[in-house]
N, C-alpha and C. Protein backbone atom coordinates (compact mmCIF):
# COMPACT_ATOMS: atom_id res chain seq x y z
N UNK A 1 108.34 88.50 57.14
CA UNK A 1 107.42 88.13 58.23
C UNK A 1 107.94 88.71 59.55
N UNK A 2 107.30 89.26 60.36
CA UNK A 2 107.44 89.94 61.29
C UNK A 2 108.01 89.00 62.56
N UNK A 3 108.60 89.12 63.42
CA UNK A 3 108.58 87.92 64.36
C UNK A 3 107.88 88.35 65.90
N UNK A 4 107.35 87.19 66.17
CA UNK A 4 106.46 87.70 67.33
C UNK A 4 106.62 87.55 68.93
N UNK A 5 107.06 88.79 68.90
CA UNK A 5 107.69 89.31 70.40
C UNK A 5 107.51 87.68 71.38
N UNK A 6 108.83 87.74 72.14
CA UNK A 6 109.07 86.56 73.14
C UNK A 6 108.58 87.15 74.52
N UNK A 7 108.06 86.47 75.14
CA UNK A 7 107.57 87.27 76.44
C UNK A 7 108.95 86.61 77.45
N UNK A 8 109.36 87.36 78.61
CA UNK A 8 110.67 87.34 79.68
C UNK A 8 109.70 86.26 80.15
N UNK A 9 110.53 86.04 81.55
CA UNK A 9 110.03 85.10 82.77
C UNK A 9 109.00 85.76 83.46
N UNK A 10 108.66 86.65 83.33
CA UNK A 10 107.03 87.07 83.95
C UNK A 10 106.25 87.30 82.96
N UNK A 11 106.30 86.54 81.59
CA UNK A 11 105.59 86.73 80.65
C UNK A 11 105.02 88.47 79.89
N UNK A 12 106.14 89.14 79.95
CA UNK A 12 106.04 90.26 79.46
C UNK A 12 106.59 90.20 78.21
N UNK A 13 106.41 90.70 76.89
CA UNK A 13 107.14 90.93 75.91
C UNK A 13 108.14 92.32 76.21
N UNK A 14 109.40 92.43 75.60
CA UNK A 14 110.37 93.57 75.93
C UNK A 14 109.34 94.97 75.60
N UNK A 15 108.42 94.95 75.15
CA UNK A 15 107.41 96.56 74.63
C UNK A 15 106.86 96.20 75.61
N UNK A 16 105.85 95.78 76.33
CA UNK A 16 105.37 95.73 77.57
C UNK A 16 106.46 96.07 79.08
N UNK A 17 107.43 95.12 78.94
CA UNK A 17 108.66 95.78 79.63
C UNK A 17 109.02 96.97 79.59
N UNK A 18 108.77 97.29 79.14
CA UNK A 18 109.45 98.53 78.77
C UNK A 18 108.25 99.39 79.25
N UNK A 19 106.86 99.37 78.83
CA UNK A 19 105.82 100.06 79.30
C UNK A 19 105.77 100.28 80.63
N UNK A 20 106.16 99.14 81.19
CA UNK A 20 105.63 98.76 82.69
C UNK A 20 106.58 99.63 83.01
N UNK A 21 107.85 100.03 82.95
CA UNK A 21 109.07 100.50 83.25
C UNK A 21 108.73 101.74 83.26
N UNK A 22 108.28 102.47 82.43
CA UNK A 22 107.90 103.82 82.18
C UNK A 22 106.92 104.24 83.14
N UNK A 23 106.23 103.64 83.38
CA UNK A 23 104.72 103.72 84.16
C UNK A 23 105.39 103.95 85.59
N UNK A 24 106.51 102.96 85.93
CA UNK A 24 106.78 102.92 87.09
C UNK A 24 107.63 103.78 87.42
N UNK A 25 108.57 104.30 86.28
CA UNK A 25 108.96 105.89 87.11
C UNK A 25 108.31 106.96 87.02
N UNK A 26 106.93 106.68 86.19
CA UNK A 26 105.96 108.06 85.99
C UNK A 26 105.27 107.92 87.85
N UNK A 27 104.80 106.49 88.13
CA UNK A 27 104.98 106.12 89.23
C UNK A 27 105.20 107.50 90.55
N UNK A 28 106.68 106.79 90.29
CA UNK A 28 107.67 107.12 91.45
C UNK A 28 107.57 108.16 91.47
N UNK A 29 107.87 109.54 90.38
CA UNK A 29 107.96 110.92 90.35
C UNK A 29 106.62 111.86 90.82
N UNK A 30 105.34 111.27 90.75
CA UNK A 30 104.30 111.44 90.71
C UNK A 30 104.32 111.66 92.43
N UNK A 31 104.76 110.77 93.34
CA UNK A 31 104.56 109.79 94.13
C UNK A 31 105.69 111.15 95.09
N UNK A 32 106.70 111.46 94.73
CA UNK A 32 107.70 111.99 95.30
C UNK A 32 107.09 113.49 95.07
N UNK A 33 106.73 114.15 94.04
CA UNK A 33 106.37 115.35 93.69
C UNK A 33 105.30 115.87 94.53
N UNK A 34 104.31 115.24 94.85
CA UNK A 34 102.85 115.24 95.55
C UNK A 34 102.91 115.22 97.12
N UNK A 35 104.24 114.60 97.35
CA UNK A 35 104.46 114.69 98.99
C UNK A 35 105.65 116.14 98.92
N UNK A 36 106.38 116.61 97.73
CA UNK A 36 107.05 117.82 97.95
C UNK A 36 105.97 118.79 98.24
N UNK A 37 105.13 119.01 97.15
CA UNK A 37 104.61 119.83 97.23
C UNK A 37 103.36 120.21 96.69
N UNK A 38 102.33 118.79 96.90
CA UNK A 38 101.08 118.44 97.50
C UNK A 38 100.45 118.15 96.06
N UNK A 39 99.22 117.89 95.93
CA UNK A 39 98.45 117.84 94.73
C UNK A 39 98.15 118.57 93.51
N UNK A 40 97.61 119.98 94.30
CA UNK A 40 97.35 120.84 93.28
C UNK A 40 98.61 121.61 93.29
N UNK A 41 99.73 121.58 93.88
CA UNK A 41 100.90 121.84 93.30
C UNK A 41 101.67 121.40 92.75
N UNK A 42 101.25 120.34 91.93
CA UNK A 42 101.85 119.33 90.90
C UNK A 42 101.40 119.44 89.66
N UNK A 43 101.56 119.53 88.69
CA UNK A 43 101.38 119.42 87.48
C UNK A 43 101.78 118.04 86.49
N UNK A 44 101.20 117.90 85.56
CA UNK A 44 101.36 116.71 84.63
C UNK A 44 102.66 116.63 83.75
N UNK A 45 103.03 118.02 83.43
CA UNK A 45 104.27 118.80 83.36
C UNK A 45 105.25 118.04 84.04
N UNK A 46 105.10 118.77 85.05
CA UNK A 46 105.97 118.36 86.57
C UNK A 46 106.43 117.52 86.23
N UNK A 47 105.29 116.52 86.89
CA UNK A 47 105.63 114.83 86.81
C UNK A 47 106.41 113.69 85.56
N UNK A 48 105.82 114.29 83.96
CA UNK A 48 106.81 114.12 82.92
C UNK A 48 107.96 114.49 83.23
N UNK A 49 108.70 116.06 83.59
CA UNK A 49 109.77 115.99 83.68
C UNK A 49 110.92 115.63 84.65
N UNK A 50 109.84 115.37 85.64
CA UNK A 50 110.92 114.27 86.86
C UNK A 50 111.13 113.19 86.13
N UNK A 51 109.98 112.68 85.61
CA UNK A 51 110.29 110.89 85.11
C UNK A 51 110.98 111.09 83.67
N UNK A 52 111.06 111.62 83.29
CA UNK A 52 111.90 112.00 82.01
C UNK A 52 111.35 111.78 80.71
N UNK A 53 110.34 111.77 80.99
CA UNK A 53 109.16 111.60 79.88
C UNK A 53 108.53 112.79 78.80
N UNK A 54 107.86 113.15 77.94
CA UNK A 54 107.25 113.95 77.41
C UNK A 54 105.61 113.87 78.13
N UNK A 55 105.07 114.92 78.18
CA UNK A 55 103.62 114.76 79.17
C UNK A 55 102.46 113.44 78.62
N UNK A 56 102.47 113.90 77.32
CA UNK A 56 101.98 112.83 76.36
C UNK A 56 102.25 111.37 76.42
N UNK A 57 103.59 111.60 77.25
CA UNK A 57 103.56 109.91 77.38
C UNK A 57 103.02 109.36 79.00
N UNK A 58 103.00 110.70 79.67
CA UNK A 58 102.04 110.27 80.81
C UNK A 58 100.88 110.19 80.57
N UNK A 59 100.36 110.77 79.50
CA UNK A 59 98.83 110.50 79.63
C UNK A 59 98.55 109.50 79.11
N UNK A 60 99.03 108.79 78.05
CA UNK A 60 99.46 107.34 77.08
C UNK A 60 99.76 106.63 78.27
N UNK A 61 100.39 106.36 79.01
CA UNK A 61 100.79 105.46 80.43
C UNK A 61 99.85 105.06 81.12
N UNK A 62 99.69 106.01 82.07
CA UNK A 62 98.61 106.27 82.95
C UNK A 62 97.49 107.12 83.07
N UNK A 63 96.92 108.26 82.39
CA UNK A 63 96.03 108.66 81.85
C UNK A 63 96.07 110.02 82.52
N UNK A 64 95.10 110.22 83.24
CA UNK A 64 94.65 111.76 83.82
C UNK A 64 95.71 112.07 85.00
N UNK A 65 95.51 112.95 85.58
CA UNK A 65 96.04 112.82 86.84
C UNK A 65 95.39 112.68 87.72
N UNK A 66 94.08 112.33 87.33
CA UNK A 66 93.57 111.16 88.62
C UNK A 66 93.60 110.16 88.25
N UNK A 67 93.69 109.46 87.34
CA UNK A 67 93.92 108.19 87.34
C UNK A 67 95.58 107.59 87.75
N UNK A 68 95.88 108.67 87.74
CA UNK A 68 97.59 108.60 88.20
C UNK A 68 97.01 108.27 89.55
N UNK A 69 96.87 109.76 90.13
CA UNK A 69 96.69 109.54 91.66
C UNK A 69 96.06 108.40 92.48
N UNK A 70 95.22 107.75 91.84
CA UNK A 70 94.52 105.83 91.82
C UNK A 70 95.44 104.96 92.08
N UNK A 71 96.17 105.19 90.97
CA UNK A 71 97.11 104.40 90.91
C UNK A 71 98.03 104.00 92.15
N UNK A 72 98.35 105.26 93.28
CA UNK A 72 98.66 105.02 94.43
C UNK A 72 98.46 103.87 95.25
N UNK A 73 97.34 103.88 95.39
CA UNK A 73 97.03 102.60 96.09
C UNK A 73 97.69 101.27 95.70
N UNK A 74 97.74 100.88 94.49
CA UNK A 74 98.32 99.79 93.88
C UNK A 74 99.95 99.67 94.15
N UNK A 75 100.27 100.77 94.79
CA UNK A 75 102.17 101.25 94.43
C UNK A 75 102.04 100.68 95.92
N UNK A 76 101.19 101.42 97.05
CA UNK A 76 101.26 101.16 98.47
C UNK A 76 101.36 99.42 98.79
N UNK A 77 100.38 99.05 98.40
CA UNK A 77 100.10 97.72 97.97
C UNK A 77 101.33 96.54 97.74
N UNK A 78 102.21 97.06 96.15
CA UNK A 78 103.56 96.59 95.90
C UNK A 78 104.39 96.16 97.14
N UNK A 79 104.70 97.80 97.46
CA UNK A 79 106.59 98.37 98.00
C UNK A 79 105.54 97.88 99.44
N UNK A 80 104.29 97.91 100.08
CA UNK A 80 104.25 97.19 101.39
C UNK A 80 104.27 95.65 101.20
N UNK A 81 104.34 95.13 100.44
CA UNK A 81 104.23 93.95 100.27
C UNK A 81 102.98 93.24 101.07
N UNK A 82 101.83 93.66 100.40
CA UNK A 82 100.76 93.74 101.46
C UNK A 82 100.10 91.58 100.52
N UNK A 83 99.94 91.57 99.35
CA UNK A 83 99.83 89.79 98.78
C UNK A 83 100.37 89.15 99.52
N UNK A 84 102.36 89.50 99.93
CA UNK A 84 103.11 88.20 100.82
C UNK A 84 102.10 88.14 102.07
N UNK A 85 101.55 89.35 102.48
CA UNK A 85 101.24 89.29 104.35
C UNK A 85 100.21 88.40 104.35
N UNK A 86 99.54 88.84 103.27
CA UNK A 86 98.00 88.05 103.10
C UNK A 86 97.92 86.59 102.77
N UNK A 87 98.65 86.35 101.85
CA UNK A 87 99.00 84.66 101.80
C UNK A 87 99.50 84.34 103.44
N UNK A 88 100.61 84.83 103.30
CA UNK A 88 100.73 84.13 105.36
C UNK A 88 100.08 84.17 105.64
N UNK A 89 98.92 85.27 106.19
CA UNK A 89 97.85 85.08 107.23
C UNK A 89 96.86 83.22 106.55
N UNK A 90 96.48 83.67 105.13
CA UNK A 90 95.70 82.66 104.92
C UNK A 90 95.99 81.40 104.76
N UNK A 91 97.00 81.05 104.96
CA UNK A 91 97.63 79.67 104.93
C UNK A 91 98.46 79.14 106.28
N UNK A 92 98.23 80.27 107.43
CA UNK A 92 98.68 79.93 108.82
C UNK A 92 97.44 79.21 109.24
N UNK A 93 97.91 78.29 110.66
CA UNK A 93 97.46 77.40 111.29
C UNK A 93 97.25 77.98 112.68
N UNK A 94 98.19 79.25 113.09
CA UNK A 94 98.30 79.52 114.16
C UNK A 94 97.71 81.23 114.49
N UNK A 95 96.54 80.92 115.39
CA UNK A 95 95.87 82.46 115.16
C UNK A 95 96.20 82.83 116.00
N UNK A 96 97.33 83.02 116.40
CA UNK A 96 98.18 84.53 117.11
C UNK A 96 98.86 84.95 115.80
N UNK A 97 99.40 84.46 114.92
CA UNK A 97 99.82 84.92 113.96
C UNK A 97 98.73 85.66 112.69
N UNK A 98 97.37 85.17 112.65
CA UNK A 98 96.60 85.61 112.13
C UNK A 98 96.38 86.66 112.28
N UNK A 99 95.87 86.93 113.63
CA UNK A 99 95.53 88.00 114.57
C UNK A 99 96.60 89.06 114.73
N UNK A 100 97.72 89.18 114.08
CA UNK A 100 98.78 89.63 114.17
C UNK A 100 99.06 90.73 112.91
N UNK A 101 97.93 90.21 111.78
CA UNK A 101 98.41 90.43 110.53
C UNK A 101 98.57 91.75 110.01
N UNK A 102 97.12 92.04 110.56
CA UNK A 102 96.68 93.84 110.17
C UNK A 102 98.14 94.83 110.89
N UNK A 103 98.48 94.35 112.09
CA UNK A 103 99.45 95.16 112.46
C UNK A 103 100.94 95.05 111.45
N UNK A 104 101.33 93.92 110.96
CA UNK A 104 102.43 93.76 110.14
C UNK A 104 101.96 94.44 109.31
N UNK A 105 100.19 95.18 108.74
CA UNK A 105 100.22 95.51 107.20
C UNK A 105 100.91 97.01 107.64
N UNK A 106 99.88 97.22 108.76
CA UNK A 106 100.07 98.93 109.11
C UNK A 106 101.57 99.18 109.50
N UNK A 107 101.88 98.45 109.53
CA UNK A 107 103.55 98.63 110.48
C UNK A 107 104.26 98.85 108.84
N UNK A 108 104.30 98.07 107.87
CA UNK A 108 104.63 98.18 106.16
C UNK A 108 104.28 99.14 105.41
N UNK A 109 103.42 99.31 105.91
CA UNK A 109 102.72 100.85 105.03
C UNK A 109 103.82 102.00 105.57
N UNK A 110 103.46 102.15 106.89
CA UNK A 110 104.35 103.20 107.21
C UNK A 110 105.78 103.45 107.15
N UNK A 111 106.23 102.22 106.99
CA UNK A 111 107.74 101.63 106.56
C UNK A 111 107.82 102.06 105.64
N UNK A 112 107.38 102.16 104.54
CA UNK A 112 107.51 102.21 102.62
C UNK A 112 106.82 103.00 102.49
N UNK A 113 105.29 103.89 103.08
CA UNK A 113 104.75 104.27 102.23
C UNK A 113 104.12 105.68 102.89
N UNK A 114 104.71 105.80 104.19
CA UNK A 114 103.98 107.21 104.84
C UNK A 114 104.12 108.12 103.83
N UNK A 115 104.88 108.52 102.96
CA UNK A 115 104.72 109.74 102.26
C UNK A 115 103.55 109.98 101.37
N UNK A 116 102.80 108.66 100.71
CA UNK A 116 102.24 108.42 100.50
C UNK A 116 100.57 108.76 100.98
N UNK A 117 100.69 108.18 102.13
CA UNK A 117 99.79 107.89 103.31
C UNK A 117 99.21 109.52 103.58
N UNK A 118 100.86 109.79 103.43
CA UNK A 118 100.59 111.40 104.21
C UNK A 118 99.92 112.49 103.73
N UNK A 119 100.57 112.52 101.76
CA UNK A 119 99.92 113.21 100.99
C UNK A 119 98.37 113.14 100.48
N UNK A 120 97.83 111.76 100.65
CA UNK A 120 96.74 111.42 100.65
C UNK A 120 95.74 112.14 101.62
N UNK A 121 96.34 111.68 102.58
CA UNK A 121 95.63 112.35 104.09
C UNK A 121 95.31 113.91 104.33
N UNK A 122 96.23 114.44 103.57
CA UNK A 122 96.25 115.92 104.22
C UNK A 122 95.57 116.56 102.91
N UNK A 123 96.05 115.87 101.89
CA UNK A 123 95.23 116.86 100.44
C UNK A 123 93.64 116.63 100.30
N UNK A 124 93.51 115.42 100.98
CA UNK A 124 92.10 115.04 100.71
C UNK A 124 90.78 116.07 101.11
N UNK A 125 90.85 116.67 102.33
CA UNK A 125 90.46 117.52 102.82
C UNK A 125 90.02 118.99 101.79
N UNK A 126 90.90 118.92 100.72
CA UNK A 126 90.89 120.36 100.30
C UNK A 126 90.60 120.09 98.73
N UNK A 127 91.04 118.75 98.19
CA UNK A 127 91.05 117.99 97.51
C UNK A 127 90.30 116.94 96.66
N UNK A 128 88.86 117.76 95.91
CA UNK A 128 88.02 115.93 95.80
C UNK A 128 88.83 114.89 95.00
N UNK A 129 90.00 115.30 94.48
CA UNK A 129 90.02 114.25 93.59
C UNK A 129 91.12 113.05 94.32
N UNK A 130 91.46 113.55 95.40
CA UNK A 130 92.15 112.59 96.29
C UNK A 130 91.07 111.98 97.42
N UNK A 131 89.70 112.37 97.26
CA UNK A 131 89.37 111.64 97.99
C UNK A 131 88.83 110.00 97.46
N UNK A 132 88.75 109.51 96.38
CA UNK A 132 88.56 108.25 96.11
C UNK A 132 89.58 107.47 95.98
N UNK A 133 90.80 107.60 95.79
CA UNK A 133 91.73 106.80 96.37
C UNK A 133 92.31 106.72 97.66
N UNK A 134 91.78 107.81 98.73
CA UNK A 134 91.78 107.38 99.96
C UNK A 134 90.77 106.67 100.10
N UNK A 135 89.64 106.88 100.02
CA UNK A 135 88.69 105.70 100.16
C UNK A 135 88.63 104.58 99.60
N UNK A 136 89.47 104.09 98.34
CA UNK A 136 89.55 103.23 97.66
C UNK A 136 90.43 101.92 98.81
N UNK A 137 91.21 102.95 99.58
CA UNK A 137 92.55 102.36 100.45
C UNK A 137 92.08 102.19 101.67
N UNK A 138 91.18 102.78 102.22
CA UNK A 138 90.62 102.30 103.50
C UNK A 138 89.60 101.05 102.57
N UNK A 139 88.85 100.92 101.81
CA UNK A 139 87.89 99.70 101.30
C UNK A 139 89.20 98.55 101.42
N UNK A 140 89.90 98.77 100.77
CA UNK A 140 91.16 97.39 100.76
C UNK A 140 92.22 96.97 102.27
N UNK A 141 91.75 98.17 103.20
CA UNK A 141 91.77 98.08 104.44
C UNK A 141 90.89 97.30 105.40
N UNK A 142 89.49 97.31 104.84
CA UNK A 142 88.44 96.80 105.40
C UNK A 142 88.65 95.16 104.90
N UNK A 143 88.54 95.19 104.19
CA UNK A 143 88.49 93.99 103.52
C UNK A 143 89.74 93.21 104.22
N UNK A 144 90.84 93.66 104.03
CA UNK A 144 91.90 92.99 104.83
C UNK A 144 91.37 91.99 106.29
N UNK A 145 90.96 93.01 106.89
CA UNK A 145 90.24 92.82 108.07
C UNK A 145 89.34 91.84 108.25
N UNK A 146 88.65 91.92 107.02
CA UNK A 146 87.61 90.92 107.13
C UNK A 146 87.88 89.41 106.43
N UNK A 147 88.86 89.53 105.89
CA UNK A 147 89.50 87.83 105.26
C UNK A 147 90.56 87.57 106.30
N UNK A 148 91.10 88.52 107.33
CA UNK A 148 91.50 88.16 108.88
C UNK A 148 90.94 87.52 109.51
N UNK A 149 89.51 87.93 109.97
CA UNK A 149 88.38 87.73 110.37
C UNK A 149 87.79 85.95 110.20
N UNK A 150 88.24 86.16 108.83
CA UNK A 150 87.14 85.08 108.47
C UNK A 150 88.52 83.55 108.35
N UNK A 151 89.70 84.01 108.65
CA UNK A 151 90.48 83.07 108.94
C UNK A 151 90.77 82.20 110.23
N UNK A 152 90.43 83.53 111.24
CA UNK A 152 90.19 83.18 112.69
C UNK A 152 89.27 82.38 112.68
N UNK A 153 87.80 82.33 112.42
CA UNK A 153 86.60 81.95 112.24
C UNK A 153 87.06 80.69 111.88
N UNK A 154 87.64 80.12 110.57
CA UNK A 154 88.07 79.00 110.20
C UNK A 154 88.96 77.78 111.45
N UNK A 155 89.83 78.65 112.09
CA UNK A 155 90.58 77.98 112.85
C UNK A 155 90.04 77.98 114.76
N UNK A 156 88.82 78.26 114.13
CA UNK A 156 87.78 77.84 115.81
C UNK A 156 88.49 79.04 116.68
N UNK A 157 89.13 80.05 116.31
CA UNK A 157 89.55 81.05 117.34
C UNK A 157 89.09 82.37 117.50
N UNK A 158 88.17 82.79 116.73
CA UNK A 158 87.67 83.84 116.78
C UNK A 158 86.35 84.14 118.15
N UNK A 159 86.69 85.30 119.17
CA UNK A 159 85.89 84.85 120.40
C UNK A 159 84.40 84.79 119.60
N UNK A 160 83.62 83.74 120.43
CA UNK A 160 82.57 83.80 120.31
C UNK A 160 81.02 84.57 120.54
N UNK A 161 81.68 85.14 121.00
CA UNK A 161 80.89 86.59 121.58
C UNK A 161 80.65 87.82 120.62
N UNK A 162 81.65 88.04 120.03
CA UNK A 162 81.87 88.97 118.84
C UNK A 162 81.12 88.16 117.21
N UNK A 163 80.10 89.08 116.66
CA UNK A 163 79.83 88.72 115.18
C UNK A 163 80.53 89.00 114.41
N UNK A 164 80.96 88.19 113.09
CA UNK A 164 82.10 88.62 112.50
C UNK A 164 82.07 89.84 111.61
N UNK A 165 81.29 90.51 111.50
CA UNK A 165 80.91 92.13 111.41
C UNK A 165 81.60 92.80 112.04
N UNK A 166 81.25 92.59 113.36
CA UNK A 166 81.66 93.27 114.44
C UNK A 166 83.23 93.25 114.87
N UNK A 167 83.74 92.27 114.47
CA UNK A 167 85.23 91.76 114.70
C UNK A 167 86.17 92.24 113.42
N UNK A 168 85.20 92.37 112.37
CA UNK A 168 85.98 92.91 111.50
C UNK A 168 86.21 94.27 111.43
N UNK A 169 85.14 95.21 111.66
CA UNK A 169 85.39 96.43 112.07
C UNK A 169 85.97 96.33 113.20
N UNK A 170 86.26 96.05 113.89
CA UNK A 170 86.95 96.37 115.73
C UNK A 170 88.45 96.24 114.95
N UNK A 171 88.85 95.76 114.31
CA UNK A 171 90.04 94.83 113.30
C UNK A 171 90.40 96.46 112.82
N UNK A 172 89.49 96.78 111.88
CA UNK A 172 89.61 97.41 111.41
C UNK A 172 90.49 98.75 111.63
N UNK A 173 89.04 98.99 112.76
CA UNK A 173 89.83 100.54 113.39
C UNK A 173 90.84 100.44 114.44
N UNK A 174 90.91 99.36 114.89
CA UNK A 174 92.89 99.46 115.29
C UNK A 174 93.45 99.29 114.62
N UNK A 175 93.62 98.62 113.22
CA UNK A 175 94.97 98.76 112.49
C UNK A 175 94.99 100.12 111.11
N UNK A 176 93.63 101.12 111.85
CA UNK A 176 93.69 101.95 110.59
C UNK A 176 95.28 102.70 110.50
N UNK A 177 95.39 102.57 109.50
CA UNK A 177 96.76 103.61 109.13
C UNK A 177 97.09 105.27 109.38
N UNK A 178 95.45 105.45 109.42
CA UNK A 178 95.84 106.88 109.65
C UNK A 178 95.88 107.03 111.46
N UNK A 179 95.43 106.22 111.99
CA UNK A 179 95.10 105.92 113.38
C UNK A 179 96.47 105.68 113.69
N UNK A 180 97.44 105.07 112.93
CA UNK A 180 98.74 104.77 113.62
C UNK A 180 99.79 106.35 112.94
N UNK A 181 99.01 107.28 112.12
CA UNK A 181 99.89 108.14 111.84
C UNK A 181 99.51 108.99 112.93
N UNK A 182 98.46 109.06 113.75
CA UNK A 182 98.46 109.98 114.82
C UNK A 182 99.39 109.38 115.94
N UNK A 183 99.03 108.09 116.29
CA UNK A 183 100.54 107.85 117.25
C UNK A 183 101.80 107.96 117.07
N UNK A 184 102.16 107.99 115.53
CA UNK A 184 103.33 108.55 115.49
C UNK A 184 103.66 109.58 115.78
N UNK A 185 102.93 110.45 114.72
CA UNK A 185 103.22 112.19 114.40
C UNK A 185 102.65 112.76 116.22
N UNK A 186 101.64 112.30 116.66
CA UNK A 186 100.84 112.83 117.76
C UNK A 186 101.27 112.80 119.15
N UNK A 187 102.01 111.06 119.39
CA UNK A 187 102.31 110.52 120.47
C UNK A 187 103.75 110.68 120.45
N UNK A 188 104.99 110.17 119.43
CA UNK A 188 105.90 110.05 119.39
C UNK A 188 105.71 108.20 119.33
N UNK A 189 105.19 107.59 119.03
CA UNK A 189 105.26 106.52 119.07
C UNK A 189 106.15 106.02 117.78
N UNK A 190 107.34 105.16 117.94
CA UNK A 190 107.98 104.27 117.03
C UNK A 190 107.23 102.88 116.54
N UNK A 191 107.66 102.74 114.97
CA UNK A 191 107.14 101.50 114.75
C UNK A 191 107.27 100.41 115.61
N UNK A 192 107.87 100.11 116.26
CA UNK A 192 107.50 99.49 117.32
C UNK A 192 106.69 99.13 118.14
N UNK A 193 106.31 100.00 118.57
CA UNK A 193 105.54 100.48 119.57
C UNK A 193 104.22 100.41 119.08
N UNK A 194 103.72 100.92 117.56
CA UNK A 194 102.92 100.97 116.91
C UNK A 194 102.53 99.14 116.78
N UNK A 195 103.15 98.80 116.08
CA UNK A 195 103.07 97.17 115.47
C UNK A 195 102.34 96.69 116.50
N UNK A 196 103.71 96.66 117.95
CA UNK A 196 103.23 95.63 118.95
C UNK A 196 101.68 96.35 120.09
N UNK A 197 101.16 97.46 119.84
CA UNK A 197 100.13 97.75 120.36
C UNK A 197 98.87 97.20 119.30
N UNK A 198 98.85 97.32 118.03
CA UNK A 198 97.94 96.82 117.47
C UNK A 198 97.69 95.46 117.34
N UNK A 199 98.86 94.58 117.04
CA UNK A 199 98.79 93.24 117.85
C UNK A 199 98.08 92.80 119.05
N UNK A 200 98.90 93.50 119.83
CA UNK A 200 98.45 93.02 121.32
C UNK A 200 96.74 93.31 121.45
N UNK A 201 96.49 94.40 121.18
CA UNK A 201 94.87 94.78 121.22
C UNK A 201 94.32 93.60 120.33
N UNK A 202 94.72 93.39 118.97
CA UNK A 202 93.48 92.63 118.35
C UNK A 202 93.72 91.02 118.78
N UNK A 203 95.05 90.86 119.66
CA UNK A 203 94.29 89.20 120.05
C UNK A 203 93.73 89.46 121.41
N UNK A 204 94.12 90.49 122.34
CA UNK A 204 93.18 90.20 123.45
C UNK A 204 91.52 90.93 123.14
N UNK A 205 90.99 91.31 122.27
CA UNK A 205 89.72 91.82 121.82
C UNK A 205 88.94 90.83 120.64
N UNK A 206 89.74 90.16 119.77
CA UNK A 206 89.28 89.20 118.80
C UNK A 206 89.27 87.48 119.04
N UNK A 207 90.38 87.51 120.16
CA UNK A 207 90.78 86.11 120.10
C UNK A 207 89.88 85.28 121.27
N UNK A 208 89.46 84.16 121.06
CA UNK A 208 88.38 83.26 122.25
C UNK A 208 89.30 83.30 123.27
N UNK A 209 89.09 83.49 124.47
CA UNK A 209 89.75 83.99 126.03
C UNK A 209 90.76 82.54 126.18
N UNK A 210 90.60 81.70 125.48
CA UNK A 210 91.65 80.32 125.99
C UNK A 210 92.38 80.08 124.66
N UNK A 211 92.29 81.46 123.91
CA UNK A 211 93.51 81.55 122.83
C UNK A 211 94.39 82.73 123.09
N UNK A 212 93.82 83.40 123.74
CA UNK A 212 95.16 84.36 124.16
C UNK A 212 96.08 83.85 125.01
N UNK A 213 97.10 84.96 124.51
CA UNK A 213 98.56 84.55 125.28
C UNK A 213 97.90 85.52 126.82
């Protein structure tokens, strides 16, 4: 009788472990290769033999190499730790901290994930098959924005003047990511500088005038 695999403390069995493991340095190599030396100068090849794989087991993993390239978003997601930010925002009481949030995401992204960000950005242009996971990443951008939005709303602080449409896009396009890669690359601006300008804008533009600091 066969015995039937024990799943670890995150409920994985060791063959699933092990899958997930594989995936995640097909992942990484994918991820590192594409910012060396861009999209269509990557191969499936390639990417097996960074991760130390046979190609076959990238396509068994993760499938095409667009479904690889998808997969990005989900990695950005991880290594920004973008779930922790979002539980804080939605379980705070205090909407300066709400109002705060989109800038901690964009400030994380670029922390962990400009290479990312970057290769996306620049291949897309030349690129259709990078353009739906950039768009996939601005949609999970929007959305951010708008369960921001709708937290302010909850805690009576969202100005009243603004529809929450309207507040969510305004949200939006200050904490876009590519918007803070031009102040970097463009302005010289440090994360710093970045964080605390997108902050500062979305509580004095979102927040009711006797909730700002």
């Amino acid at each position: 009788m066969t015995p039937t695999p024990r799943p670890d403390r995150d409920g994985l069995t060791l063959r699933e472990r092990r899958a997930q493991l594989t995936q995640d340095e097909i992942l990484k190599a994918a991820r590192r290769l594409f910012g060396e030396r861009g999209y269509a100068g990557t191969s499936m090849r390639d990417i097996a033999a960074a991760a130390g794989v046979s190609a076959q087991t990238v396509y068994d993993s993760v499938g095409s190499k667009q479904a690889l390239v998808a997969r990005l978003n989900d990695l950005i997601d991880a290594e920004a730790g973008i779930a922790d930010l979002a539980r804080r925002a939605a379980t705070s009481t205090d909407p300066g901290e709400v109002v705060t949030t989109q800038a901690r995401v964009t400030r994380s992204i670029l922390e962990n994930c400009s290479d990312i960000v970057r290769a996306l950005v620049s291949g897309a242009a030349s690129e259709p098959d990078l353009r739906p996971p950039l768009e996939e990443g601005r949609r999970r951008h929007i959305f951010g924005a708008q369960q921001t939005i709708e937290r302010l709303r909850t805690l009576g602080a969202l100005d009243e003047r603004l529809s929450p449409a309207d507040a969510a896009d305004t949200l939006a396009a200050i904490a876009d990511v590519q918007c803070a890669l031009v102040l970097q690359d463009g302005y010289g601006w440090d994360l710093n500088r970045i964080e605390t300008w997108i902050a500062t804008t979305s509580g004095a533009l979102l927040l009711r005038p006797d909730r700002t600091a």
